[in-house]
C-alpha atoms as a PDB file:
ATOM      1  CA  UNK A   1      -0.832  10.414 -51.782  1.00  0.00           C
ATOM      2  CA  UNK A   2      -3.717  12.323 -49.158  1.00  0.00           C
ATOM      3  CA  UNK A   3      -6.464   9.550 -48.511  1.00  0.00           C
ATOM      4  CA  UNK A   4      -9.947  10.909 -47.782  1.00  0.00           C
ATOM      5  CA  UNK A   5     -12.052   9.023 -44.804  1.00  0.00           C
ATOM      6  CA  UNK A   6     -14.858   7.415 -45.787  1.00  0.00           C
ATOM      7  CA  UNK A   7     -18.589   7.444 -44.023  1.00  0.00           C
ATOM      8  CA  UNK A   8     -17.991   3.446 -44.453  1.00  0.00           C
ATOM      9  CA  UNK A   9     -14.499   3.199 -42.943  1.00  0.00           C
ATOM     10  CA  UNK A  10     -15.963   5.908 -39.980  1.00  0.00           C
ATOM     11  CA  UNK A  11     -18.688   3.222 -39.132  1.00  0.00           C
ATOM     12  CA  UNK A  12     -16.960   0.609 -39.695  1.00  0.00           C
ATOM     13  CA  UNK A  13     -13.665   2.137 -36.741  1.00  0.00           C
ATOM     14  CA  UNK A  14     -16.702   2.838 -34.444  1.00  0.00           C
ATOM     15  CA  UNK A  15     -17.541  -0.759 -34.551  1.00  0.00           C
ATOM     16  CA  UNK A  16     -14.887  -2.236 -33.330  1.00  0.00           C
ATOM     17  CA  UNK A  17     -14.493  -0.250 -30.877  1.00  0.00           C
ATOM     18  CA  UNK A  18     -18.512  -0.924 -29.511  1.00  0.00           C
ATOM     19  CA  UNK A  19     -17.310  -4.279 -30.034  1.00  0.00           C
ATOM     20  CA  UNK A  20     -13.713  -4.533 -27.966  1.00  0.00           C
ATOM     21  CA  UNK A  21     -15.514  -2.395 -25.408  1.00  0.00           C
ATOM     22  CA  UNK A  22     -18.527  -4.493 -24.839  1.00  0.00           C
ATOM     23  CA  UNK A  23     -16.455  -7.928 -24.957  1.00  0.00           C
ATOM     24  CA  UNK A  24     -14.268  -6.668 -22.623  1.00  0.00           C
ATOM     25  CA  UNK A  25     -17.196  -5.882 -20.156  1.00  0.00           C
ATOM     26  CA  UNK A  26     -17.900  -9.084 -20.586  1.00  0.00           C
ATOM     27  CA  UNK A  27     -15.009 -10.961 -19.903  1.00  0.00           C
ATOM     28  CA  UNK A  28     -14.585  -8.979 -17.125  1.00  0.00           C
ATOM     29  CA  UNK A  29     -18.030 -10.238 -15.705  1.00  0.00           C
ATOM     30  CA  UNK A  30     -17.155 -13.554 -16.410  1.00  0.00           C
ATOM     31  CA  UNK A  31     -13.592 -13.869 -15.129  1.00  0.00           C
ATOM     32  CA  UNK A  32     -14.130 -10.949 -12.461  1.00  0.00           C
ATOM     33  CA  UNK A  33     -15.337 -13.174  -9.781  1.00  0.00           C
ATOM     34  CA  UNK A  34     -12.271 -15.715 -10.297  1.00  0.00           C
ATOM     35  CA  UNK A  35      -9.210 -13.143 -10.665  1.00  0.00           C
ATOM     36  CA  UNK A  36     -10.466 -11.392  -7.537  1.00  0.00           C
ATOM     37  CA  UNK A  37     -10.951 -14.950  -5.691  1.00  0.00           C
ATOM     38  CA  UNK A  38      -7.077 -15.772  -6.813  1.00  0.00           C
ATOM     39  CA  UNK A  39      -6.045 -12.362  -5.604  1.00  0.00           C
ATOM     40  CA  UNK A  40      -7.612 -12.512  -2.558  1.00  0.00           C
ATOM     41  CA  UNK A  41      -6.057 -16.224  -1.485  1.00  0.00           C
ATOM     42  CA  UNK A  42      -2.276 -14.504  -2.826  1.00  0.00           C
ATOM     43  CA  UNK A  43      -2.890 -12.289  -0.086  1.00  0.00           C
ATOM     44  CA  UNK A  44      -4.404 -14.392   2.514  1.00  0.00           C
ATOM     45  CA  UNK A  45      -0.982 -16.804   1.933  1.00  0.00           C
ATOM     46  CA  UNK A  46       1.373 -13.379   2.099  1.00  0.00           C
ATOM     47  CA  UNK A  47       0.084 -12.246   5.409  1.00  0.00           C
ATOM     48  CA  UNK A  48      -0.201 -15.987   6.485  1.00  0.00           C
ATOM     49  CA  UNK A  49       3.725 -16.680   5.732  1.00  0.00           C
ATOM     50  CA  UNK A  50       4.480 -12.995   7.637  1.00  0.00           C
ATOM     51  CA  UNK A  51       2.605 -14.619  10.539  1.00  0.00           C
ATOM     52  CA  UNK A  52       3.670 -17.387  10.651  1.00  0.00           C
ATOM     53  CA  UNK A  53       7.522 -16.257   9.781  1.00  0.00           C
ATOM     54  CA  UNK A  54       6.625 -13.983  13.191  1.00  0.00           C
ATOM     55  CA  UNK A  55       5.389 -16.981  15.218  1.00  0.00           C
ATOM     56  CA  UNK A  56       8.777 -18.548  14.308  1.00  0.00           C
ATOM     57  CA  UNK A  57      10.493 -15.718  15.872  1.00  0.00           C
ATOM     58  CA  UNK A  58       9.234 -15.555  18.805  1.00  0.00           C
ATOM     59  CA  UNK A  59      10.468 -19.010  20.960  1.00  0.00           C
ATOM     60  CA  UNK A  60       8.463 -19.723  23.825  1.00  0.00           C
ATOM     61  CA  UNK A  61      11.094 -18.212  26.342  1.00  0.00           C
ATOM     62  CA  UNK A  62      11.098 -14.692  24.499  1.00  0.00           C
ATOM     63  CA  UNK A  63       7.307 -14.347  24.809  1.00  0.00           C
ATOM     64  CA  UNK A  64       6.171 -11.807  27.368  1.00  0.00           C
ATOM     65  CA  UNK A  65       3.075 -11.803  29.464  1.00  0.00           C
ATOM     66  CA  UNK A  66      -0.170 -10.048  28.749  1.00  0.00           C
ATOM     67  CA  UNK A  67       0.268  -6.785  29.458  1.00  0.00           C
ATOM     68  CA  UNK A  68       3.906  -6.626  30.040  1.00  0.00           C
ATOM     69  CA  UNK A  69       6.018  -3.378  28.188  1.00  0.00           C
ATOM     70  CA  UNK A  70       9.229  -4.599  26.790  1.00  0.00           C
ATOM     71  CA  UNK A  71      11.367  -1.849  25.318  1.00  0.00           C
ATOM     72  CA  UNK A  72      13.503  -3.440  22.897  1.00  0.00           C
ATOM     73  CA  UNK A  73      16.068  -0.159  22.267  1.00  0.00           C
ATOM     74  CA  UNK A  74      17.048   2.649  24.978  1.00  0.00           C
ATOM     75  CA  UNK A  75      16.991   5.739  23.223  1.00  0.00           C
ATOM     76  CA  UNK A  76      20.480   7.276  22.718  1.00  0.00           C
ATOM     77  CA  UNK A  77      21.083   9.306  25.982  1.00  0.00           C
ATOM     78  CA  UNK A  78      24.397  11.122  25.010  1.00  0.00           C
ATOM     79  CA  UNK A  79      22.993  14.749  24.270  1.00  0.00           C
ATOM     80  CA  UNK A  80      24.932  17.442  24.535  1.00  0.00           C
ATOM     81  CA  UNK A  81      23.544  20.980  25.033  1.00  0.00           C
ATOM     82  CA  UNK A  82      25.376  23.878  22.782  1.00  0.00           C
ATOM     83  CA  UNK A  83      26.497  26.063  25.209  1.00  0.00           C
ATOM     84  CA  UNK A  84      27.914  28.502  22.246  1.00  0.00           C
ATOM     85  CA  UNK A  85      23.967  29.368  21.094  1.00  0.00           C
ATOM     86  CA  UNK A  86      23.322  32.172  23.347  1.00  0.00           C
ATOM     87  CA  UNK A  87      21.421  32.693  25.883  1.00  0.00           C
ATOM     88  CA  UNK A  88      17.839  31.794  26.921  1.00  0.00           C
ATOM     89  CA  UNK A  89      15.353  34.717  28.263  1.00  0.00           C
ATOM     90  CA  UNK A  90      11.979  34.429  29.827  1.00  0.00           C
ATOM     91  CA  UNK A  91       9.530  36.547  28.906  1.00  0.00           C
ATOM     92  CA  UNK A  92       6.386  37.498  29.683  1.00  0.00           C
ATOM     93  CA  UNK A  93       3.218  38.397  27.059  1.00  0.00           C
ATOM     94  CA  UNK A  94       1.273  41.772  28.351  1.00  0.00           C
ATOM     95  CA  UNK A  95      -1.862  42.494  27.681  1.00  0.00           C
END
């Protein structure tokens, strides 16, 4: 059975949708301020715990003085050159 739309049932869609939209905006106004507030302390307590989980790490004997570099790795120093490549020429760019 094909159902025709109405001029009454067109209104009546557009509506509802004026009306979800608007009482959304609403809401949103009204418990914008508060779910932004809540985010905001979620984060504050994250980066809090990293810090603090970072303060724990460090004991007092491990901590370095201002301006001291500590270099926690060395840098893998067995490279080996290819001598099989070929071989390297200089050159010079003319002009």
């Amino acid at each position: 059975m094909l159902q025709t739309a109405s001029l009454n049932g067109f209104i009546r869609t557009i509506l509802i949708i004026l009306l979800v939209y608007y009482g959304l905006k609403i809401l949103i106004r009204l418990f914008g301020p508060y779910l932004i507030r809540y985010m905001s302390k979620k984060v504050q307590q994250r980066f809090g715990g990293q810090f603090q989980y970072q303060q724990q790490q460090q004991t007092p004997n491990n901590r370095q003085k201002e301006g001291e570099t500590v270099i926690d790795k060395m840098p893998n120093t067995n490279k080996t050159s290819n001598k099989n490549v070929g071989e390297y020429i200089d050159y010079e760019e003319i002009d």
